[in-house]
N, C-alpha and C. Protein backbone atom coordinates (compact mmCIF):
# COMPACT_ATOMS: atom_id res chain seq x y z
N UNK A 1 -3.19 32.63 -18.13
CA UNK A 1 -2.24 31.55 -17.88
C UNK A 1 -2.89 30.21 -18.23
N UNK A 2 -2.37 29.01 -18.98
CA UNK A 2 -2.73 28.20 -19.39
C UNK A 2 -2.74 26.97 -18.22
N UNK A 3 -3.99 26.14 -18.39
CA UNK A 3 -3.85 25.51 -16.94
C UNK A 3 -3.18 24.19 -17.34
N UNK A 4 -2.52 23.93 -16.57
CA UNK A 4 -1.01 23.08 -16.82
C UNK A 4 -1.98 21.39 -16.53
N UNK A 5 -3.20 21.19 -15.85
CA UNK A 5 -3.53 19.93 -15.99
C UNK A 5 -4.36 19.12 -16.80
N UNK A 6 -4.73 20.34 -18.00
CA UNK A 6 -4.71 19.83 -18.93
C UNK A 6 -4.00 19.80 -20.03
N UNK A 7 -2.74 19.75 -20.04
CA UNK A 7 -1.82 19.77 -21.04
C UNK A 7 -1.33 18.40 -21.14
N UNK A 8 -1.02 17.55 -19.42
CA UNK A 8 -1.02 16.33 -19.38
C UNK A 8 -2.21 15.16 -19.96
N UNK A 9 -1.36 14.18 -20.19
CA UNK A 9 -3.00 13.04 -20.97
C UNK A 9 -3.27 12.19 -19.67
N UNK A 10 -2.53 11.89 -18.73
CA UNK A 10 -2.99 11.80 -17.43
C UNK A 10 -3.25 12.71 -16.10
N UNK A 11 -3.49 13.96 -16.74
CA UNK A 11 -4.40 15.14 -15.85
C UNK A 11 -3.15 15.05 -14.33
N UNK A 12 -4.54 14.96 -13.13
CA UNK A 12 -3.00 15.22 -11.85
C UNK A 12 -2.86 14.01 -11.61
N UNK A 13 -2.49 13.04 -12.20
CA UNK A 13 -2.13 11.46 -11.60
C UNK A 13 -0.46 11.03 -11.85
N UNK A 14 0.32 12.78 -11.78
CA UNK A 14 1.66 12.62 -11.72
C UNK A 14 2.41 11.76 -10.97
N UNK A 15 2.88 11.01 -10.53
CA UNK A 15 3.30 9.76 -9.87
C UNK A 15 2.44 9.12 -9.09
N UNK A 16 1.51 8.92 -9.72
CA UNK A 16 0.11 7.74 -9.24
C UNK A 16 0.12 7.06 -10.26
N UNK A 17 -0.45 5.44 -10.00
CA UNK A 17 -0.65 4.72 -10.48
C UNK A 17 -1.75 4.98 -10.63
N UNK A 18 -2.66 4.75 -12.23
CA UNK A 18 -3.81 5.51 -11.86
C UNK A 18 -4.80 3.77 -12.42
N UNK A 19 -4.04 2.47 -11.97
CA UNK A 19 -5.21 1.88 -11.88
C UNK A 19 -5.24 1.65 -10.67
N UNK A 20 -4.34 1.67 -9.71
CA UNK A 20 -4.32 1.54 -7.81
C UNK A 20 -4.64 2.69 -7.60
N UNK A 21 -5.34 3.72 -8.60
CA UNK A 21 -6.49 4.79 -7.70
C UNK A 21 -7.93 4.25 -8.11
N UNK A 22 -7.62 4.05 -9.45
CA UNK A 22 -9.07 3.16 -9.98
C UNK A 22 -9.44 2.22 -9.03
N UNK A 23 -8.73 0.98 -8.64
CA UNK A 23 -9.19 -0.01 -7.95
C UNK A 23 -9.29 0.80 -6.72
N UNK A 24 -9.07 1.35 -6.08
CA UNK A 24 -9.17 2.34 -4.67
C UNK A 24 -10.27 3.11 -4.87
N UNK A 25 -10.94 3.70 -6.01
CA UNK A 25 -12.10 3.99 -6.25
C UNK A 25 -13.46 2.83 -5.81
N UNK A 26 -13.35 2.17 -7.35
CA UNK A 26 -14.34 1.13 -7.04
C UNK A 26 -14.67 0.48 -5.41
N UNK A 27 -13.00 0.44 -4.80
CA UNK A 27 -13.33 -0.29 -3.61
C UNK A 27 -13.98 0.14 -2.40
N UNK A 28 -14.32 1.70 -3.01
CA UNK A 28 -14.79 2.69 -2.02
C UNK A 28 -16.36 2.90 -2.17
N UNK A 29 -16.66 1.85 -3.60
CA UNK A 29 -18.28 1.69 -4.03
C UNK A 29 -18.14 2.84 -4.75
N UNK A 30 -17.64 2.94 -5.96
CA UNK A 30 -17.73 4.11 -7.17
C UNK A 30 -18.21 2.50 -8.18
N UNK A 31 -19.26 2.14 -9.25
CA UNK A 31 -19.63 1.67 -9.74
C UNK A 31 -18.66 1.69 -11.28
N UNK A 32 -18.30 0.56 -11.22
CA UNK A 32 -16.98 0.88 -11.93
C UNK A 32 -17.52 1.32 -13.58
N UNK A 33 -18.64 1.32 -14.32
CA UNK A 33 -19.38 1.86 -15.18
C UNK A 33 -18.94 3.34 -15.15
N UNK A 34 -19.01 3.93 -14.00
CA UNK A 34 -18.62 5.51 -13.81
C UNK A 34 -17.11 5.33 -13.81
N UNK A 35 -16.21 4.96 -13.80
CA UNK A 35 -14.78 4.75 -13.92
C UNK A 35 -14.41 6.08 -14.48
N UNK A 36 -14.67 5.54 -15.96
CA UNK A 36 -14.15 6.80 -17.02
C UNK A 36 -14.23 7.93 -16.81
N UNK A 37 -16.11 8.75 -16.42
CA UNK A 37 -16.13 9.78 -16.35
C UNK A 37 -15.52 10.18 -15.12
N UNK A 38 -15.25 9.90 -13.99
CA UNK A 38 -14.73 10.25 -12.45
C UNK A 38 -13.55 10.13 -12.88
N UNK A 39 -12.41 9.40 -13.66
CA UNK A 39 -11.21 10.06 -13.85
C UNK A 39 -10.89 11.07 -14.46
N UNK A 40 -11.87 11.73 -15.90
CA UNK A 40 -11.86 12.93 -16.42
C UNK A 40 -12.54 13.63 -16.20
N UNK A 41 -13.25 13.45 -15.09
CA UNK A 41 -14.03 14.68 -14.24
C UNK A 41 -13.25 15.35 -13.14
N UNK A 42 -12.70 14.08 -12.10
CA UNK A 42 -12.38 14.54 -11.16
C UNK A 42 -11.04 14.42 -11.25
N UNK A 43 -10.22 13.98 -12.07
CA UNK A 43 -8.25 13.99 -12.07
C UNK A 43 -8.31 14.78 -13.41
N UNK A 44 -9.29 15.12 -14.32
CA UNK A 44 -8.95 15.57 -15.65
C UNK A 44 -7.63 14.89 -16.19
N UNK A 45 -8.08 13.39 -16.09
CA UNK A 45 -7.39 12.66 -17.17
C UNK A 45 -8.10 13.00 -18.33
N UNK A 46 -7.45 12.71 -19.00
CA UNK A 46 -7.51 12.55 -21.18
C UNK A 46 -8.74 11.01 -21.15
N UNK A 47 -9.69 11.42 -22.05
CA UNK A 47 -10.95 10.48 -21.98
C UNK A 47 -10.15 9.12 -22.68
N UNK A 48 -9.20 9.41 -23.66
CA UNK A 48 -8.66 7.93 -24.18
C UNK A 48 -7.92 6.91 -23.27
N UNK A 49 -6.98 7.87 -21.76
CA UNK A 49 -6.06 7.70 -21.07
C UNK A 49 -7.35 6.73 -19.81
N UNK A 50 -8.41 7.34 -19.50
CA UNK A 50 -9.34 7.05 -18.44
C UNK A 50 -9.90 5.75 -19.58
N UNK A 51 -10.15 5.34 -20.39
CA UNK A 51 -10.99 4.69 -20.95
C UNK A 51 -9.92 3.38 -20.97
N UNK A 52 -8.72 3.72 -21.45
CA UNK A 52 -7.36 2.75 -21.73
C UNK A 52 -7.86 2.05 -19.97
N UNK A 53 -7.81 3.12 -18.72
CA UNK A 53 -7.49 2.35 -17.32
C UNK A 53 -8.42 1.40 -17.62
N UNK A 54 -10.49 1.93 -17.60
CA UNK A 54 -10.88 1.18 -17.97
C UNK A 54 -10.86 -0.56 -18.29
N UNK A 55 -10.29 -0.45 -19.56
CA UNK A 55 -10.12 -2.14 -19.91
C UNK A 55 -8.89 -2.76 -19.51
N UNK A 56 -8.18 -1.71 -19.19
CA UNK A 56 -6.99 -2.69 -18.19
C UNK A 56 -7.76 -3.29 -16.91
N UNK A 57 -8.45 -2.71 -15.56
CA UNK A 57 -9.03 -3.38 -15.42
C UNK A 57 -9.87 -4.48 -15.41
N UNK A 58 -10.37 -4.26 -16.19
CA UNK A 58 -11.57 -5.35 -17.18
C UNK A 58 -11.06 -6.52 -17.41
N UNK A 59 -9.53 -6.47 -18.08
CA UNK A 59 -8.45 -7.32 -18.52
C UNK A 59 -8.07 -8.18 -17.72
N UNK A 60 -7.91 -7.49 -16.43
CA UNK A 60 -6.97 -7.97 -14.77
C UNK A 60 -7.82 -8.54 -14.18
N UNK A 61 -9.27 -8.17 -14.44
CA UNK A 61 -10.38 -8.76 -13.47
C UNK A 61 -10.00 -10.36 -13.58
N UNK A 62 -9.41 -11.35 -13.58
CA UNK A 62 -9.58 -12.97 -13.87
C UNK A 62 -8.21 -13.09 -13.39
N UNK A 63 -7.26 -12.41 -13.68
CA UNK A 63 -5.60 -12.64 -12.99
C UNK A 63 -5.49 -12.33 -11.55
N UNK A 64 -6.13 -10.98 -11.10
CA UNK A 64 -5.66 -9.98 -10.04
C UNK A 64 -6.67 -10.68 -8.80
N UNK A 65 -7.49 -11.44 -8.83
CA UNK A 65 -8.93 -11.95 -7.69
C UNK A 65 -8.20 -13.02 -7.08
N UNK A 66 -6.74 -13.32 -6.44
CA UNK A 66 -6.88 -14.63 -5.66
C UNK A 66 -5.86 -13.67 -4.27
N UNK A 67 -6.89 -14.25 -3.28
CA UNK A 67 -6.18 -13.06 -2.06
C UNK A 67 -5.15 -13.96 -1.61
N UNK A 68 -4.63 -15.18 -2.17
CA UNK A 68 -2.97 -15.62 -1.60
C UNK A 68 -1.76 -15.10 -2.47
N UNK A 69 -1.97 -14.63 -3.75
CA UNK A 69 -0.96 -14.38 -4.60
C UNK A 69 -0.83 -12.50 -4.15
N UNK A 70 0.66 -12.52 -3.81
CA UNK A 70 1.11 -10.98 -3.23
C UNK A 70 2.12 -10.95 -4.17
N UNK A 71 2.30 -9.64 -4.64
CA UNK A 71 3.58 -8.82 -5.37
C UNK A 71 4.47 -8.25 -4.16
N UNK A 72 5.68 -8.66 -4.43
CA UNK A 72 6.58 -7.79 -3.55
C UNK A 72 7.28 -6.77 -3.74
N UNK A 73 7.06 -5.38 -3.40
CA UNK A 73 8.06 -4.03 -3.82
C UNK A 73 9.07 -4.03 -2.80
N UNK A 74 10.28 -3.55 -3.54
CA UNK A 74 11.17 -3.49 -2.49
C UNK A 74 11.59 -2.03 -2.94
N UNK A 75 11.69 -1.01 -2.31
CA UNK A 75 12.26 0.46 -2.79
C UNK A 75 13.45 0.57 -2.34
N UNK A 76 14.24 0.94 -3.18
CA UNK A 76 15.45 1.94 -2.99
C UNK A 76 15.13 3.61 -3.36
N UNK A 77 15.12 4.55 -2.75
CA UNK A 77 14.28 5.70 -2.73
C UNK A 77 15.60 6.44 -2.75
N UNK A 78 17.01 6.51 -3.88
CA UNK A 78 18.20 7.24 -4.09
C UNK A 78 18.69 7.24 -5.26
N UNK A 79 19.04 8.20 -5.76
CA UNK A 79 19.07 8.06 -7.42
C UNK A 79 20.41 8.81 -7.12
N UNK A 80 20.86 8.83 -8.51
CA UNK A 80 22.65 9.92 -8.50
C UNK A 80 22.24 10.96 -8.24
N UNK A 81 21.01 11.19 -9.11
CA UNK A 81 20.48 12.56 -8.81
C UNK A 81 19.21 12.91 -9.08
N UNK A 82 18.82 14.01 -8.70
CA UNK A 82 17.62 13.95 -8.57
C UNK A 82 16.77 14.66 -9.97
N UNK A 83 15.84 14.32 -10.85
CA UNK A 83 15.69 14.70 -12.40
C UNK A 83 14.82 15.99 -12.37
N UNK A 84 14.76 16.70 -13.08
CA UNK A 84 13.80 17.56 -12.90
C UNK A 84 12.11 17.15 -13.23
N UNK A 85 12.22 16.18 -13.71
CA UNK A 85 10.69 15.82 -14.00
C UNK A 85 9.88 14.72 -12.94
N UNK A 86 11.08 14.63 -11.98
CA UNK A 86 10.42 13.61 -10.79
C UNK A 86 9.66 14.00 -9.68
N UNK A 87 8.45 12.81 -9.26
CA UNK A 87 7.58 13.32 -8.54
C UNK A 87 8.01 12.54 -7.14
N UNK A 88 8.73 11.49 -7.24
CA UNK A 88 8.34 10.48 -6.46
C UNK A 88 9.70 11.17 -5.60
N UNK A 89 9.41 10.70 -3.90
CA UNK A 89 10.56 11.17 -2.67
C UNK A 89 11.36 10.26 -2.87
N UNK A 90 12.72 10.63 -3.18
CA UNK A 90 13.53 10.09 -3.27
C UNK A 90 15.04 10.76 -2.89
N UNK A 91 15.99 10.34 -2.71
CA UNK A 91 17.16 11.59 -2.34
C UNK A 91 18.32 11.18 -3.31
N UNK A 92 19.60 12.09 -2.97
CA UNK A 92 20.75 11.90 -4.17
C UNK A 92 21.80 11.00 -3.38
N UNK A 93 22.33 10.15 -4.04
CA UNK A 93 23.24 9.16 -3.07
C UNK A 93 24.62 10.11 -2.64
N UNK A 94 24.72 11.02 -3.02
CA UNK A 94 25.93 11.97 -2.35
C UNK A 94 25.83 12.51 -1.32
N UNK A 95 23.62 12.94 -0.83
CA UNK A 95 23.63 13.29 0.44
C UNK A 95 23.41 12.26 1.17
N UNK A 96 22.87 11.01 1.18
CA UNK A 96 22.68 10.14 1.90
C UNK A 96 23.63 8.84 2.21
N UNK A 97 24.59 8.54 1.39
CA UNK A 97 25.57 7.90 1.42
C UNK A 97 26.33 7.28 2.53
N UNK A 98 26.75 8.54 3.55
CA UNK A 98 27.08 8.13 4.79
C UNK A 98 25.66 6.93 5.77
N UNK A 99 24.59 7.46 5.54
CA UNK A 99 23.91 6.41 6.53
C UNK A 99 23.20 5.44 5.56
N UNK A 100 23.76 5.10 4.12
CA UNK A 100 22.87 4.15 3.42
C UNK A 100 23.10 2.83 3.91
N UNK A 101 24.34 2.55 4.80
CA UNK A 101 24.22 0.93 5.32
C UNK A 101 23.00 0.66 6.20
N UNK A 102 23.43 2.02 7.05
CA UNK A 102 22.19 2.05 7.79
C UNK A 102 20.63 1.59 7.07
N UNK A 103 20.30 2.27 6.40
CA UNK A 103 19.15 1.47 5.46
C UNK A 103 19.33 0.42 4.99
N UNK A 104 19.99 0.05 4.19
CA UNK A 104 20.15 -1.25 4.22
C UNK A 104 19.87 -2.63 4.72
N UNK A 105 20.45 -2.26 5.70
CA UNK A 105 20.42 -3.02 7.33
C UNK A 105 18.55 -3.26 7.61
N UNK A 106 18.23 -1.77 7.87
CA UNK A 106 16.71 -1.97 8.04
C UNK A 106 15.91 -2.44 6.85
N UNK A 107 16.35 -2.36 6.10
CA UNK A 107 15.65 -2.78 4.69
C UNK A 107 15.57 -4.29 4.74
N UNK A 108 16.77 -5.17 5.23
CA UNK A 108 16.72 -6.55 4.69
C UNK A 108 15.97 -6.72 6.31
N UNK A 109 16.26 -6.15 7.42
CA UNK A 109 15.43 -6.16 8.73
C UNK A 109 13.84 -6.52 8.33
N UNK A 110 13.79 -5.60 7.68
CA UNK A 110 12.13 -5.23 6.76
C UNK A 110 11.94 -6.65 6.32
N UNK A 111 12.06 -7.18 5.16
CA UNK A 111 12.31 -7.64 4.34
C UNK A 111 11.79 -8.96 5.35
N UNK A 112 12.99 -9.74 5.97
CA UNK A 112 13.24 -10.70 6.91
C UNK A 112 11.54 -10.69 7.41
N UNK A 113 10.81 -9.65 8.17
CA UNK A 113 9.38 -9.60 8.82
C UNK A 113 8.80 -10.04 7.76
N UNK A 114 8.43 -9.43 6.99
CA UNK A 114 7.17 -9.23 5.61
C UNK A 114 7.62 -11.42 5.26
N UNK A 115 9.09 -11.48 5.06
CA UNK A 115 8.84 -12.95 4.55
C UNK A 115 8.11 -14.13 6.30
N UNK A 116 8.76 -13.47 7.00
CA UNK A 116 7.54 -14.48 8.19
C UNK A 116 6.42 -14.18 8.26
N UNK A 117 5.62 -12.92 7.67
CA UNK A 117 4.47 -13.02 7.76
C UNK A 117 3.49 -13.34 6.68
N UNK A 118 4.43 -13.52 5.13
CA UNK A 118 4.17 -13.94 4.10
C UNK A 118 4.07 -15.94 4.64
N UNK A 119 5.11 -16.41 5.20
CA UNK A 119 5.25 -18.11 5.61
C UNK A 119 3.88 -18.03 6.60
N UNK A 120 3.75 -17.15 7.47
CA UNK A 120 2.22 -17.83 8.13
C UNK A 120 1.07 -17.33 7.42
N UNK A 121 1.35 -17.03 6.65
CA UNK A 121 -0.43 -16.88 5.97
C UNK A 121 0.06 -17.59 4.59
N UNK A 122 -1.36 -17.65 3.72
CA UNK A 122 -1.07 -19.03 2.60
C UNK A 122 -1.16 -18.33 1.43
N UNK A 123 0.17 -17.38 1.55
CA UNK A 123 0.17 -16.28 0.36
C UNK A 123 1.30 -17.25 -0.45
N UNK A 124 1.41 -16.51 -1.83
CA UNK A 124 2.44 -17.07 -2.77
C UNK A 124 3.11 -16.10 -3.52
N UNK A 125 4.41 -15.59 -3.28
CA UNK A 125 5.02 -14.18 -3.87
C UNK A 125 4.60 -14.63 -5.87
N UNK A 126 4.00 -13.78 -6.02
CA UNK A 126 3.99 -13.85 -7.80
C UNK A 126 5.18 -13.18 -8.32
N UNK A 127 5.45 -11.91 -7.80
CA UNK A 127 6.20 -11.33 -8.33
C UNK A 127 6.81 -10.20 -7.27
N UNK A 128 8.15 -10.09 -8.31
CA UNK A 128 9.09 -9.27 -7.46
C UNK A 128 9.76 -7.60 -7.90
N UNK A 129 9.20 -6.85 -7.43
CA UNK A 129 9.40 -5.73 -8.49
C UNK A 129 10.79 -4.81 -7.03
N UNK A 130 11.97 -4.55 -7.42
CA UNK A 130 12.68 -3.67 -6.58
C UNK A 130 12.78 -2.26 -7.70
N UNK A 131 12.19 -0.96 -6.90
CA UNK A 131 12.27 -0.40 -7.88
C UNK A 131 12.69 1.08 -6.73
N UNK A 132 12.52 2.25 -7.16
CA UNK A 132 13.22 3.47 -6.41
C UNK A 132 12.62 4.69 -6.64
N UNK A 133 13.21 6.08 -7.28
CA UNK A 133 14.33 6.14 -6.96
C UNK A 133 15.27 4.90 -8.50
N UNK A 134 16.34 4.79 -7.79
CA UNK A 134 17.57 3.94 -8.93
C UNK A 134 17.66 3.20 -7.92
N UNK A 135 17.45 1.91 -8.12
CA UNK A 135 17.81 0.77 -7.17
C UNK A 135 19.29 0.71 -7.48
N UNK A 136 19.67 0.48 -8.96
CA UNK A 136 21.21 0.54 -9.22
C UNK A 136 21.87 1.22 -9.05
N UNK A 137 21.74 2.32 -8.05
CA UNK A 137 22.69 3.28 -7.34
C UNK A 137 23.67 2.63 -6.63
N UNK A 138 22.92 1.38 -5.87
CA UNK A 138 24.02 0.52 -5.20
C UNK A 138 24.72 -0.30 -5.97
N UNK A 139 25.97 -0.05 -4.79
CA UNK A 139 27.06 -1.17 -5.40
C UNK A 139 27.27 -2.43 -5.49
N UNK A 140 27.54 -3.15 -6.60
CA UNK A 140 27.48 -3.81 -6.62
C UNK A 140 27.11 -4.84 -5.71
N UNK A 141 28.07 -4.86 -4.37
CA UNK A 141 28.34 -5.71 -2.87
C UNK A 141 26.78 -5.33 -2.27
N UNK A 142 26.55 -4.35 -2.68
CA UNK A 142 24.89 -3.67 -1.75
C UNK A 142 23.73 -4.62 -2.39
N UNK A 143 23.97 -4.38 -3.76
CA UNK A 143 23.22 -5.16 -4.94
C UNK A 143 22.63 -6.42 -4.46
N UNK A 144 23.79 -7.17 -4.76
CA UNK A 144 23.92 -8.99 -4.32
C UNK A 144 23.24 -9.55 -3.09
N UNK A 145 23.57 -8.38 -1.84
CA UNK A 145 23.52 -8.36 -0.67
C UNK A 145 21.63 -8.71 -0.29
N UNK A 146 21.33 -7.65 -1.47
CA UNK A 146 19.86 -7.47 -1.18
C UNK A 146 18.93 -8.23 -1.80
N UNK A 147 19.68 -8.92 -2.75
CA UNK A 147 19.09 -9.94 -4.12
C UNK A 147 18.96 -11.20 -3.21
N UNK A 148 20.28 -11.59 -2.49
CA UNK A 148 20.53 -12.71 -1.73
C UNK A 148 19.37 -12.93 -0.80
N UNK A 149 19.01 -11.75 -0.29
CA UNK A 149 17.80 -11.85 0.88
C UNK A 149 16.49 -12.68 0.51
N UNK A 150 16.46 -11.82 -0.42
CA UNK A 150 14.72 -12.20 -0.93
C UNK A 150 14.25 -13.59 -1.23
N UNK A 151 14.78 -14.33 -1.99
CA UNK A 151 15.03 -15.79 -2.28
C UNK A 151 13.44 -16.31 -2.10
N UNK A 152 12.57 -16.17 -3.40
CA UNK A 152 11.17 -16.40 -3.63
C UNK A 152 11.36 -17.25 -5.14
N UNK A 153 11.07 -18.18 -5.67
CA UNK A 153 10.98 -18.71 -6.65
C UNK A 153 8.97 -18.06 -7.42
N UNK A 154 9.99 -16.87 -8.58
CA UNK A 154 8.82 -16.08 -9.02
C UNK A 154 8.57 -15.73 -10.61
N UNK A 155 7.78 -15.79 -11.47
CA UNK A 155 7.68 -15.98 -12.57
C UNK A 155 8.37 -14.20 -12.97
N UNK A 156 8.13 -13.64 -12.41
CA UNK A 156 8.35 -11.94 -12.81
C UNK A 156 9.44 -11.54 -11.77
N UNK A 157 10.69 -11.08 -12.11
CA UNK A 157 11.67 -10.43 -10.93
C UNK A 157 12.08 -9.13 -11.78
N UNK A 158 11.67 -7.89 -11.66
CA UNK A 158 12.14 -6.88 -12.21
C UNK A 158 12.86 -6.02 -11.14
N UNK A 159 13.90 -5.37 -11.71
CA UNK A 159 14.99 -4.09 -11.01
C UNK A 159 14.71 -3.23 -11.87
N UNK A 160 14.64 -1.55 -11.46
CA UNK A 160 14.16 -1.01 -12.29
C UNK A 160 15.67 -0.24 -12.58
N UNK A 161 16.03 0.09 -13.76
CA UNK A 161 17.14 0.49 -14.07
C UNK A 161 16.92 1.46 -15.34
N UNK A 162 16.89 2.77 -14.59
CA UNK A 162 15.78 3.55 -15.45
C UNK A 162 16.98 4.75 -15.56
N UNK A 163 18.59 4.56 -15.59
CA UNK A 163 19.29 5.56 -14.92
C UNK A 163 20.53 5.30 -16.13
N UNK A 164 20.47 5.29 -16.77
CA UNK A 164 22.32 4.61 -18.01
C UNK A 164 23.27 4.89 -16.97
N UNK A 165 23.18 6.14 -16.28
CA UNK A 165 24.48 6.45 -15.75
C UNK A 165 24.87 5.56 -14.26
N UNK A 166 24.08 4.85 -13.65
CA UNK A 166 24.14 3.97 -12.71
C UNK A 166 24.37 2.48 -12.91
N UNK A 167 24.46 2.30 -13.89
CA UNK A 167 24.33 1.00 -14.45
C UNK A 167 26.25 0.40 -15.20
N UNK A 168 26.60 -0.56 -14.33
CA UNK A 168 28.22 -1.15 -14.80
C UNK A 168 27.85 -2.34 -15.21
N UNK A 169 29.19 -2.61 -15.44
CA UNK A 169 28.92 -4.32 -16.01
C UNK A 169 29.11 -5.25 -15.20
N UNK A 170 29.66 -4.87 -14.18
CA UNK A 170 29.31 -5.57 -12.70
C UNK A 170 28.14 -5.60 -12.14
N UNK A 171 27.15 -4.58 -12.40
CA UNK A 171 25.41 -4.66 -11.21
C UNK A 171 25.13 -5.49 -12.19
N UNK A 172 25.21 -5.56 -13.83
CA UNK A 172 24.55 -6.72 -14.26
C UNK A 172 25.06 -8.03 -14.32
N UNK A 173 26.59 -7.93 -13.87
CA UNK A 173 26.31 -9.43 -13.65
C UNK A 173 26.02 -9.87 -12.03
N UNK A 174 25.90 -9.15 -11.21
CA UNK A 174 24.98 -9.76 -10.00
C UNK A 174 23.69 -10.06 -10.57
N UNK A 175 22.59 -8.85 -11.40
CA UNK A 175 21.65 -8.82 -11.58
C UNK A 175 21.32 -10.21 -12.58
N UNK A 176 22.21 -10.70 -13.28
CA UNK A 176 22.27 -12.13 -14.23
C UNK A 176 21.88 -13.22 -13.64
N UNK A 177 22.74 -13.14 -12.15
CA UNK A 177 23.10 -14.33 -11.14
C UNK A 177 21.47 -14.55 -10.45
N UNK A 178 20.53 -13.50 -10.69
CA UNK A 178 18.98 -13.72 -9.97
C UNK A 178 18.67 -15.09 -10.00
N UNK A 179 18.31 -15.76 -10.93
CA UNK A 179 17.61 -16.42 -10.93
C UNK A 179 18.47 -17.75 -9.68
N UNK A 180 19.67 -18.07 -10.03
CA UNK A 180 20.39 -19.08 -8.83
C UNK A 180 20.41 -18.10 -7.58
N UNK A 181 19.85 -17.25 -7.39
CA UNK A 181 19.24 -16.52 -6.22
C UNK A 181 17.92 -16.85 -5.48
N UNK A 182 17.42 -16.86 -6.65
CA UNK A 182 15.70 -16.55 -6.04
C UNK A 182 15.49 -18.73 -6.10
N UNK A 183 15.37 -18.83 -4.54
CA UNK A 183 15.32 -20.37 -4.26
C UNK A 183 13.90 -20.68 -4.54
């Protein structure tokens, strides 16, 4: 039987980010010189794939070093459906539907904390990534609802819209309206 983790060029780093394992390495005192070989030793990544993380690091080292600048994720964890090639927990909006206000609700709840504890410390949102799962599962009214919350004036605001079949010409024009959103 052929072993299936090396057929991948990123070995087992199936829904890992594999430079937030890199930097989770180093930060654990792995000498980042050993980088390369400890990802194709020990994840049997592809030596071009471990070498690529490599100088992305290297790259980030001068952007990524100021401990007030925070990225904000916001997940929607519901897609139409669920793909066969997905790793990440996520559910189908047909079974969860009935209690998605319910999330919602706790989500901008969420949301509301993280920004008072972002105002007392002397952080600065850089960027805004809402991603899932299909964030554009929601409707439109859900959309707006959740866009309205956030209100960070940020050089990067991405929605990830990774789904054709979730996507109207209504979520994009909420999704248009971002920027007279984000104060």
């Amino acid at each position: 039987m052929e072993d299936k983790k090396t057929n991948s060029p990123w070995g087992q780093l199936t829904g890992v980010s594999p430079t937030k394992l890199a930097y989770k390495l180093i930060g654990q005192g792995l000498d980042p010189a050993f980088l390369t070989e400890k990802l194709t030793q020990n994840y049997s990544v592809r030596p071009d794939k471990a070498n690529l993380v490599a100088r992305i690091l290297k790259n980030q080292k001068c952007i990524i070093r100021n401990d007030n600048l925070v990225n904000l994720y916001i997940n929607i964890p519901i897609c139409p459906s669920k793909c066969a090639f997905c790793s990440y927990v996520s559910s189908e909006i047909g079974k969860v539907k009935p209690i998605l206000s319910t999330y919602l609700d706790c989500l901008i709840k969420e949301i509301r904390a993280v920004k008072k504890l972002i105002a007392q410390k002397p952080y600065v949102v850089r960027t805004i990534y809402i991603g899932g799962g299909t964030p554009t599962v929601l409707e439109p009214n859900e959309l707006e609802m959740l866009l309205q919350e956030i209100g960070y004036p940020v050089n990067e605001f991405t929605v990830e819209c990774g789904r054709a079949d979730s996507i109207t010409k209504e979520k994009l024009e909420v999704l248009k309206k971002v920027p007279s959103m984000v104060k």
